[in-house]
Protein backbone atom coordinates (compact mmCIF):
# COMPACT_ATOMS: atom_id res chain seq x y z
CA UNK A 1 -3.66 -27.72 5.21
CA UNK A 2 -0.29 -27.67 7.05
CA UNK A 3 -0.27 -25.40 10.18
CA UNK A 4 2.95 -23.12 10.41
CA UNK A 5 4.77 -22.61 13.55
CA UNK A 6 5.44 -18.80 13.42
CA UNK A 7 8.73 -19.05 15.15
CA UNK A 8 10.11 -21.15 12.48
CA UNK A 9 12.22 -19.46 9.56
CA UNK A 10 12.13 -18.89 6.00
CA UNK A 11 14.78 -20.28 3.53
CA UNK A 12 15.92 -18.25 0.79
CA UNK A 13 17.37 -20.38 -2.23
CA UNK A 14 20.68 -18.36 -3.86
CA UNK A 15 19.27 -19.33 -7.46
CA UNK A 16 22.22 -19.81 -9.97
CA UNK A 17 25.48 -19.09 -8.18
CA UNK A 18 26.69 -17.13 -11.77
CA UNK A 19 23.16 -14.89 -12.14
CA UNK A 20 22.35 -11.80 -9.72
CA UNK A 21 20.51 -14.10 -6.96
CA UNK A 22 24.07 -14.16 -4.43
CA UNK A 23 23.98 -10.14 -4.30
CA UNK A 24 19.76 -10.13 -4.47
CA UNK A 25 19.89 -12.70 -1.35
CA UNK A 26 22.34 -10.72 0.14
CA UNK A 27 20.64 -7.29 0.18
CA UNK A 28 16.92 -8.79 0.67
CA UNK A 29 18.02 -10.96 3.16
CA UNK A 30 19.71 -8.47 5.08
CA UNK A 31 16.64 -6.05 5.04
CA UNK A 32 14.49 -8.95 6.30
CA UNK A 33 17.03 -9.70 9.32
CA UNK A 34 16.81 -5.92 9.94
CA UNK A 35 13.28 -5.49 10.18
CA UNK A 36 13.03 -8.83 12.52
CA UNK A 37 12.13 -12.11 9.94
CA UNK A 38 14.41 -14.96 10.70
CA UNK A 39 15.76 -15.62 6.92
CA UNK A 40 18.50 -18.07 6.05
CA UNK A 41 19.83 -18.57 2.70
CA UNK A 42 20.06 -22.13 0.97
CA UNK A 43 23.47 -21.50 -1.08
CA UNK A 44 27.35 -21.25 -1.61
CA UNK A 45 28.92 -19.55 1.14
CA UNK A 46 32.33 -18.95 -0.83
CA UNK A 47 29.82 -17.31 -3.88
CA UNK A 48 27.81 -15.06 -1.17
CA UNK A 49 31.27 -14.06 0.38
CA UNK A 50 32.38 -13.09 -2.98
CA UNK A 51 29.09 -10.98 -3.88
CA UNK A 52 29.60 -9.33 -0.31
CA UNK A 53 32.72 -8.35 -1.34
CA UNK A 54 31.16 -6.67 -4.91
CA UNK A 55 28.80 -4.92 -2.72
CA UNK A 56 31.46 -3.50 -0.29
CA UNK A 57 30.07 -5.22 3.02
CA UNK A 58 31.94 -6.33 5.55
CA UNK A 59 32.43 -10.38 4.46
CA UNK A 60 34.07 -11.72 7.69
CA UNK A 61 30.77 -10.02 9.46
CA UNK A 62 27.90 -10.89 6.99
CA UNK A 63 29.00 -14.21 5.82
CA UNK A 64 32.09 -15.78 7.04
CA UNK A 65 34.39 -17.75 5.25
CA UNK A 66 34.24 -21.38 6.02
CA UNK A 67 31.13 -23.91 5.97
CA UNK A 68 32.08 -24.67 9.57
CA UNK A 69 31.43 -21.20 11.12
CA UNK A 70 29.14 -20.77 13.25
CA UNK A 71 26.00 -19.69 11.93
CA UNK A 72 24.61 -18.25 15.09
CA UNK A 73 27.22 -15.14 15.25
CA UNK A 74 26.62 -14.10 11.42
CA UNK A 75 23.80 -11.71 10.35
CA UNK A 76 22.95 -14.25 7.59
CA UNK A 77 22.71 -17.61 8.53
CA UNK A 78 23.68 -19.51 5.58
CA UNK A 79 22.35 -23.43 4.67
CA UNK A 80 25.17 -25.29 2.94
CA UNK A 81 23.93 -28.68 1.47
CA UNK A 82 26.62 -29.42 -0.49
CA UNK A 83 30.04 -29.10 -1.31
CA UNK A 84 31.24 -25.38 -1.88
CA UNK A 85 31.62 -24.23 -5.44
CA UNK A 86 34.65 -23.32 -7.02
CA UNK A 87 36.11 -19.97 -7.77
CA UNK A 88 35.68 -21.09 -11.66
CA UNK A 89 31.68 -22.96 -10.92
CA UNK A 90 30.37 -19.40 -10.15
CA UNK A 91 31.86 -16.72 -11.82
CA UNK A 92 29.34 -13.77 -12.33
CA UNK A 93 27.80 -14.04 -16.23
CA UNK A 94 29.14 -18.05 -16.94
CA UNK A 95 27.28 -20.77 -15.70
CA UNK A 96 28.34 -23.89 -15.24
CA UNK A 97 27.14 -27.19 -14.77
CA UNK A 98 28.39 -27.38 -11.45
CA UNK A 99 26.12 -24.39 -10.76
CA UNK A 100 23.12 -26.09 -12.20
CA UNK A 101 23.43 -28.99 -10.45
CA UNK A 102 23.39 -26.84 -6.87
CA UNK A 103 20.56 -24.70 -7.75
CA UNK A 104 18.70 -27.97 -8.02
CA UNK A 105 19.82 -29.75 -5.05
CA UNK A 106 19.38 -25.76 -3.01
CA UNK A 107 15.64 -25.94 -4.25
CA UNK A 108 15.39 -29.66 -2.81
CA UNK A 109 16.68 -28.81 0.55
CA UNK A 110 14.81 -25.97 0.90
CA UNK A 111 11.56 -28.03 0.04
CA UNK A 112 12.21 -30.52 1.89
CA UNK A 113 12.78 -28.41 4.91
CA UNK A 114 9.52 -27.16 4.67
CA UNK A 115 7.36 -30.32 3.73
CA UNK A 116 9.09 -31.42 7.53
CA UNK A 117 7.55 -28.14 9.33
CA UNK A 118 11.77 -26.80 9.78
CA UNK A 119 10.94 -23.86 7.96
CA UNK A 120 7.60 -21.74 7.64
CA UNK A 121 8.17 -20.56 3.57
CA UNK A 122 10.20 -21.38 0.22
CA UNK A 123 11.04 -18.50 -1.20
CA UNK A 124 13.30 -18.98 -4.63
CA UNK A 125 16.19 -16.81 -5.99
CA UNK A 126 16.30 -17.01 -10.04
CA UNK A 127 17.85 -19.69 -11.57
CA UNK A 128 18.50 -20.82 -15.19
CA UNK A 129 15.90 -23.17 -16.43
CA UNK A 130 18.24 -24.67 -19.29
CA UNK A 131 21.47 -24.31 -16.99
CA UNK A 132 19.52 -26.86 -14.57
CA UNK A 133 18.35 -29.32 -17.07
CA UNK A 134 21.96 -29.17 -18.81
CA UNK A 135 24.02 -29.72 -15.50
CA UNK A 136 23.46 -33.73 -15.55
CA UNK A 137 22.59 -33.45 -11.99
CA UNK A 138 19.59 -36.47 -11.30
CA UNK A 139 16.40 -35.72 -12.71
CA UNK A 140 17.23 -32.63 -14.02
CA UNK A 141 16.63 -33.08 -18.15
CA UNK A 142 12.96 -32.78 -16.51
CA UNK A 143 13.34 -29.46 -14.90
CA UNK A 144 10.72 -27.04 -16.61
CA UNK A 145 10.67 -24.40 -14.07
CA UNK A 146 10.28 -24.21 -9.81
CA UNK A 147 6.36 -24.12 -10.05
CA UNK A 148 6.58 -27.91 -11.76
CA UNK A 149 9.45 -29.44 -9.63
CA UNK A 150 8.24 -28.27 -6.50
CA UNK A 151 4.67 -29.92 -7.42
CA UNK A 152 6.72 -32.94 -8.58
CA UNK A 153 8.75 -33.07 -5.35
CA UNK A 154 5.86 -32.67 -3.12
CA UNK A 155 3.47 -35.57 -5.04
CA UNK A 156 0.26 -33.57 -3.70
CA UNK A 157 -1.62 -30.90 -4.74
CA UNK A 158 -2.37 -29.12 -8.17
CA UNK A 159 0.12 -25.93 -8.64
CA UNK A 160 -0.95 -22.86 -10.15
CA UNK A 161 1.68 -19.84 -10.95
CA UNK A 162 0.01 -16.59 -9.63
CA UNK A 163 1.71 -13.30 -9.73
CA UNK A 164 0.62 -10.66 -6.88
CA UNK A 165 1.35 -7.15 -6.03
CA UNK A 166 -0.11 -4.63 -4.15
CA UNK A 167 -3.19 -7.50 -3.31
CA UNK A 168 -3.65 -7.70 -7.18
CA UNK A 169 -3.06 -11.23 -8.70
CA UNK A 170 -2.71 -12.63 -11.98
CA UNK A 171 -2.77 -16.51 -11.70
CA UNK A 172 -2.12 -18.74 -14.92
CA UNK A 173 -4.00 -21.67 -16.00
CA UNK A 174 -1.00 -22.98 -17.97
CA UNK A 175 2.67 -22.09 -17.64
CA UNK A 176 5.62 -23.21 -19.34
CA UNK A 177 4.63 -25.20 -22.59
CA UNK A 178 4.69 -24.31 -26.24
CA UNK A 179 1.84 -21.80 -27.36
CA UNK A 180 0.41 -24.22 -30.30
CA UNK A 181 -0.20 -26.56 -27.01
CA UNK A 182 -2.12 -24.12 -25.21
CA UNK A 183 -5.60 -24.83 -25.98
CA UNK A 184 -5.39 -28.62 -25.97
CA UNK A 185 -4.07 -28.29 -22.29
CA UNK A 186 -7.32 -25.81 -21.42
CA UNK A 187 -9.94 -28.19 -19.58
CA UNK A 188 -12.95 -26.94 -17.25
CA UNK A 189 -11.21 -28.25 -14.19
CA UNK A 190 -7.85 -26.45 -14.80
CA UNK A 191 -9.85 -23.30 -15.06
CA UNK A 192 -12.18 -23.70 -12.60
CA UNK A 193 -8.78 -24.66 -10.14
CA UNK A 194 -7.05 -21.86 -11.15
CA UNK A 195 -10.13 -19.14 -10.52
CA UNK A 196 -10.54 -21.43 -7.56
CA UNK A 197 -6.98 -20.93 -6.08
CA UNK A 198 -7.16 -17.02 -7.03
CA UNK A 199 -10.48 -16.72 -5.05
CA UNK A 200 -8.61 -18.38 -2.20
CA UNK A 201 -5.20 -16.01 -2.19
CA UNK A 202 -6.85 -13.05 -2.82
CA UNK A 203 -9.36 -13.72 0.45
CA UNK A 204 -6.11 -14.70 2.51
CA UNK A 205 -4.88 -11.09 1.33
CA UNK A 206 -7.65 -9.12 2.81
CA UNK A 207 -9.96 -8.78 -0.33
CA UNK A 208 -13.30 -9.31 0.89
CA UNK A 209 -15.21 -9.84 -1.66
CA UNK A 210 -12.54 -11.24 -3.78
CA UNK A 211 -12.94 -9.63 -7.50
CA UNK A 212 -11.88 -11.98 -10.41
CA UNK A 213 -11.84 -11.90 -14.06
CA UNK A 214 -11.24 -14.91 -16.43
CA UNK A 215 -9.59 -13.87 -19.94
CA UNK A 216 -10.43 -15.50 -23.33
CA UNK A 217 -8.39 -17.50 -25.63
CA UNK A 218 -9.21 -16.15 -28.50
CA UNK A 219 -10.07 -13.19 -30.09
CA UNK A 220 -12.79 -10.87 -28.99
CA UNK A 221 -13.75 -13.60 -26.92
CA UNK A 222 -14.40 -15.93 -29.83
CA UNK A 223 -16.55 -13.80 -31.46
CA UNK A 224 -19.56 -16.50 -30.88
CA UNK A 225 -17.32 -19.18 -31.76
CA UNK A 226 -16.33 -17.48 -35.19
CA UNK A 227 -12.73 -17.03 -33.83
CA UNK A 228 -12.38 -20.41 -31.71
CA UNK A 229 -15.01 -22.76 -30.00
CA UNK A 230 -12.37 -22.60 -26.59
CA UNK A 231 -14.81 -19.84 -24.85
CA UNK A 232 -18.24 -21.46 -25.77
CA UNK A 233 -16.74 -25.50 -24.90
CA UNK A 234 -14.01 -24.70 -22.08
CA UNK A 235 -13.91 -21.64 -20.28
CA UNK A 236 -17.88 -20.56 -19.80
CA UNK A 237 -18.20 -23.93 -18.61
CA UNK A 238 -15.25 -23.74 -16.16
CA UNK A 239 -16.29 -20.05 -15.24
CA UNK A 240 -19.81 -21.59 -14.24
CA UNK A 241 -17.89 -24.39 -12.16
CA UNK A 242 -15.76 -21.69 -10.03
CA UNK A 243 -18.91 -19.75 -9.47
CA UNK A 244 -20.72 -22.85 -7.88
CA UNK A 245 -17.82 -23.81 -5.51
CA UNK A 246 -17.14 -19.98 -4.47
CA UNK A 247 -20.89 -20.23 -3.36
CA UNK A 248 -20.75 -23.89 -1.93
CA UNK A 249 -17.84 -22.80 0.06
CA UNK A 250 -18.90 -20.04 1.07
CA UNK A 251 -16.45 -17.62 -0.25
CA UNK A 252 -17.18 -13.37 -0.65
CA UNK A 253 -16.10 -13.35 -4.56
CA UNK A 254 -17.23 -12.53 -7.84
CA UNK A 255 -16.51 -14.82 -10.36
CA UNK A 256 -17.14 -12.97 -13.96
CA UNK A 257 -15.90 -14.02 -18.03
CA UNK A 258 -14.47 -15.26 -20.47
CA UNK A 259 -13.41 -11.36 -21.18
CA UNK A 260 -10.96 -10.62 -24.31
CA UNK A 261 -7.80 -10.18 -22.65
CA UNK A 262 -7.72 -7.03 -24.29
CA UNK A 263 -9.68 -5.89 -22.23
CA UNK A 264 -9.64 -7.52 -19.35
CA UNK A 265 -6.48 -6.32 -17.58
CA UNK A 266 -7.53 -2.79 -18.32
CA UNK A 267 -11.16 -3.24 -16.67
CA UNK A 268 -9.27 -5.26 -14.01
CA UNK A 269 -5.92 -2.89 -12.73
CA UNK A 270 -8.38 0.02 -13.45
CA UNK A 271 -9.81 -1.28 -10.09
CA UNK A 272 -13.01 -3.01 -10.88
CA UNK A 273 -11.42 -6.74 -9.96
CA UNK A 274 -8.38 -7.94 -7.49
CA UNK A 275 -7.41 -11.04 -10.41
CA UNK A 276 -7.30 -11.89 -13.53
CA UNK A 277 -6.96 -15.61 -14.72
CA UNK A 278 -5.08 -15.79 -17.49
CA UNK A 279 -4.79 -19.04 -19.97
CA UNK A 280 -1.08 -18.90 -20.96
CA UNK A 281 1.58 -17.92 -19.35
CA UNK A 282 2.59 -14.46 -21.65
CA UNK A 283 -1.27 -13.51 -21.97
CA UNK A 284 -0.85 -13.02 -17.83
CA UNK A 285 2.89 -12.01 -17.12
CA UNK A 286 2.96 -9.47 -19.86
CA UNK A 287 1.01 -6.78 -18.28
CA UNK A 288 1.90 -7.93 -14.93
CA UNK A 289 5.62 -7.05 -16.03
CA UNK A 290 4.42 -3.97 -17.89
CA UNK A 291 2.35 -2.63 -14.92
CA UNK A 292 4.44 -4.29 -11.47
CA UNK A 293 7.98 -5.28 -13.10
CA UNK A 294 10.78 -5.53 -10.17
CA UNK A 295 7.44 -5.49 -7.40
CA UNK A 296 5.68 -8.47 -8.46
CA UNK A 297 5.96 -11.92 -6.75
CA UNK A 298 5.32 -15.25 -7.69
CA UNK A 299 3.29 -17.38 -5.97
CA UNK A 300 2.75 -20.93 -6.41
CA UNK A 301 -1.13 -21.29 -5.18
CA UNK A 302 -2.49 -25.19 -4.65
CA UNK A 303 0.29 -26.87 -2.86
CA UNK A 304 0.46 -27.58 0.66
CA UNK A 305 3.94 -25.32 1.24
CA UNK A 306 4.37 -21.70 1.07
CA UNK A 307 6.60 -20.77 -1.91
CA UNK A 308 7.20 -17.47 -3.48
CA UNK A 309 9.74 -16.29 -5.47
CA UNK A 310 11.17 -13.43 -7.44
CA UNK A 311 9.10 -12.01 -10.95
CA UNK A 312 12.76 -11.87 -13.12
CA UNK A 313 15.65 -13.77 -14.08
CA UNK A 314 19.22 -14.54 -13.27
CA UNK A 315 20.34 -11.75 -15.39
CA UNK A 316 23.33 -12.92 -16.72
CA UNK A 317 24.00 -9.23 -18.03
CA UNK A 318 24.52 -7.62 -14.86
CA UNK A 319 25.35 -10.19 -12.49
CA UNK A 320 28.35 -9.59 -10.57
CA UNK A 321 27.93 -5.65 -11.34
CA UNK A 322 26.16 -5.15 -8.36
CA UNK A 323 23.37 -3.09 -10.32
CA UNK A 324 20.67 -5.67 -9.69
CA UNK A 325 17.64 -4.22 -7.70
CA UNK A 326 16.77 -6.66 -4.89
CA UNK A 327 12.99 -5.06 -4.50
CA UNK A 328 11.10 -8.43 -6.36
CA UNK A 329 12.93 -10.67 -3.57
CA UNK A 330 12.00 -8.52 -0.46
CA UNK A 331 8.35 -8.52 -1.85
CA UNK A 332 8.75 -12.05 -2.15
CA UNK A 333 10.37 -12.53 1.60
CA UNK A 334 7.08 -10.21 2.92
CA UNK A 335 4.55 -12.35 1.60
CA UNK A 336 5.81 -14.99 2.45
CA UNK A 337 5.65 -13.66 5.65
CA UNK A 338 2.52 -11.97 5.22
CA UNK A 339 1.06 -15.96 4.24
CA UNK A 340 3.00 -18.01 6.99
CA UNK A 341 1.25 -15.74 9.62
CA UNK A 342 -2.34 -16.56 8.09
CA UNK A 343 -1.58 -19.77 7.86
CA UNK A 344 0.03 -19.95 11.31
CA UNK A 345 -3.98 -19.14 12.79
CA UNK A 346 -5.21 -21.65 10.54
CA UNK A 347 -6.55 -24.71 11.81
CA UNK A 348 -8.30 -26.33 8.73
């Protein structure tokens, strides 16, 4: 496991220069700076300046103008790694290609910064999935989503998408793929990784013993395989795997399931359990939306960075409006935090 020099900052990523990520970044970052973090962003200077101006703060002061200033005298460092945007490549509400292809090459920088110990945590603004993969940029027709990229990028370690607030987690076994593909993609060792990676994030936030629940597939659970064979073939198996490797390692948890989902997030945010592993990506973010919208955080568990990011979109409706609520990417700035201090005392 990388070791994190505490003194080193954490990049923020604009997301799409046309969505609400420039006046998110802005306002989050700000906080951050305020209450002592050393945040940059990874983004269009010209687009921030712009969204400073929306939100009435003082651009020459926040900001700057030109991608020679000096960083050092500006309240927001800002990471430029490529050329700035035109007035007409970021207008609020109309992406362009020109604004896919930065969010891309932001996200690369950013990772890349990290993966070479210049920055303690990733944390990502929202960006257009389809705006990316659209903008011709290389390797972006394979762009599915950060969570996949940034696993791509790296070339080690097994992601999983987990979504935490207030220390309660909801990780996903699979994430973006068609629902008809869902149960040929379910195999013991995803499972068992996933409930494996939820043990370990919950323990690094303070849950001792660590509490998770695995959700069914199907149905009342299968219903004894009248509904679906998936519980009786897949997930016992994998729930019997996670169980032996929390013990082997020596972990505080509790390992229980399959439960119908149904259920399961009831019993679970009722209090009885700190996680819930989900098997597809709706079955886990809709109560997590329903219950923790605009305070939720995603977390990409299994790699050897820190990355979080916001639990929304660009919101294409809004942006430029100032309206957006930057609460998702402060959460998402504080555990990063919270995680790059852990991780700074680690030594394994």
């Amino acid at each position: 496991m990388q070791t994190i020099d505490s003194a080193m900052p954490i990049l923020v990523t604009m997301g799409c220069p046309s969505g609400v990520g420039p006046e998110i970044a802005l306002r989050a970052v700000l906080q951050a700076r305020q209450k002592g973090l050393d945040c940059r962003i990874v983004g269009d200077r010209g687009t921030l300046a712009a969204a400073a101006s929306r939100l009435d703060l003082d651009v020459d002061r926040i900001v700057g103008h030109r991608t020679h200033d000096d960083n050092s005298n500006l309240p927001i460092p800002i990471l430029e790694p490529v050329a700035p945007l035109h007035a007409d490549e970021r207008k609020p509400g109309r992406p362009s290609m020109a604004g896919g292809a930065a969010q891309l090459t932001w996200i690369d920088f950013a990772t890349d910064w990290v993966l070479a110990r210049k920055a303690a945590a990733l944390v990502t603004g929202p960006v257009s999935k389809e705006v990316i993969a659209t903008s011709g940029a290389p390797g972006a027709d394979s762009f599915k989503g950060h969570t996949e990229h940034i696993a791509r990028r790296i070339g080690q370690g097994t992601p999983v998408m987990v979504f935490v607030a207030d220390s309660f987690a909801v990780s996903l076994v699979t994430t973006h793929l068609p629902l008809r593909d869902v149960s040929s993609c379910l195999t013991i060792e995803s499972i068992s990784h996933a409930t494996r990676q939820t043990v370990v994030l919950l323990a690094r936030l303070g849950c001792q013993p660590a509490r998770v629940l695995i959700c069914a597939l199907n149905p009342h659970a299968g219903e004894g395989g009248m509904l679906g064979d998936e519980e009786m073939n897949v997930i016992e198996p994998a729930v019997q795997d996670a169980k032996a490797w929390v013990k082997q390692q020596g972990f505080e948890a509790i390992v229980d399931g399959p439960c119908p989902a149904e259920s399961a997030f009831r019993i679970a945010m009722g209090g009885r359990y700190d996680g819930v592993v989900a098997m597809y990506h709706d079955q886990g973010t809709i109560p997590m939306k329903l219950r923790y919208f605009g305070h939720a955080v995603n977390v990409t568990a299994g790699l050897p960075i820190i990355r979080t990011s916001v639990d929304h979109g660009t919101a294409y409706d809004i942006a430029g409006q100032g309206k957006a609520d930057a609460g998702s990417l402060w959460e998402a700035i504080h555990l990063a935090d919270r995680l790059s201090q852990g991780r700074s005392k680690s030594h394994d």
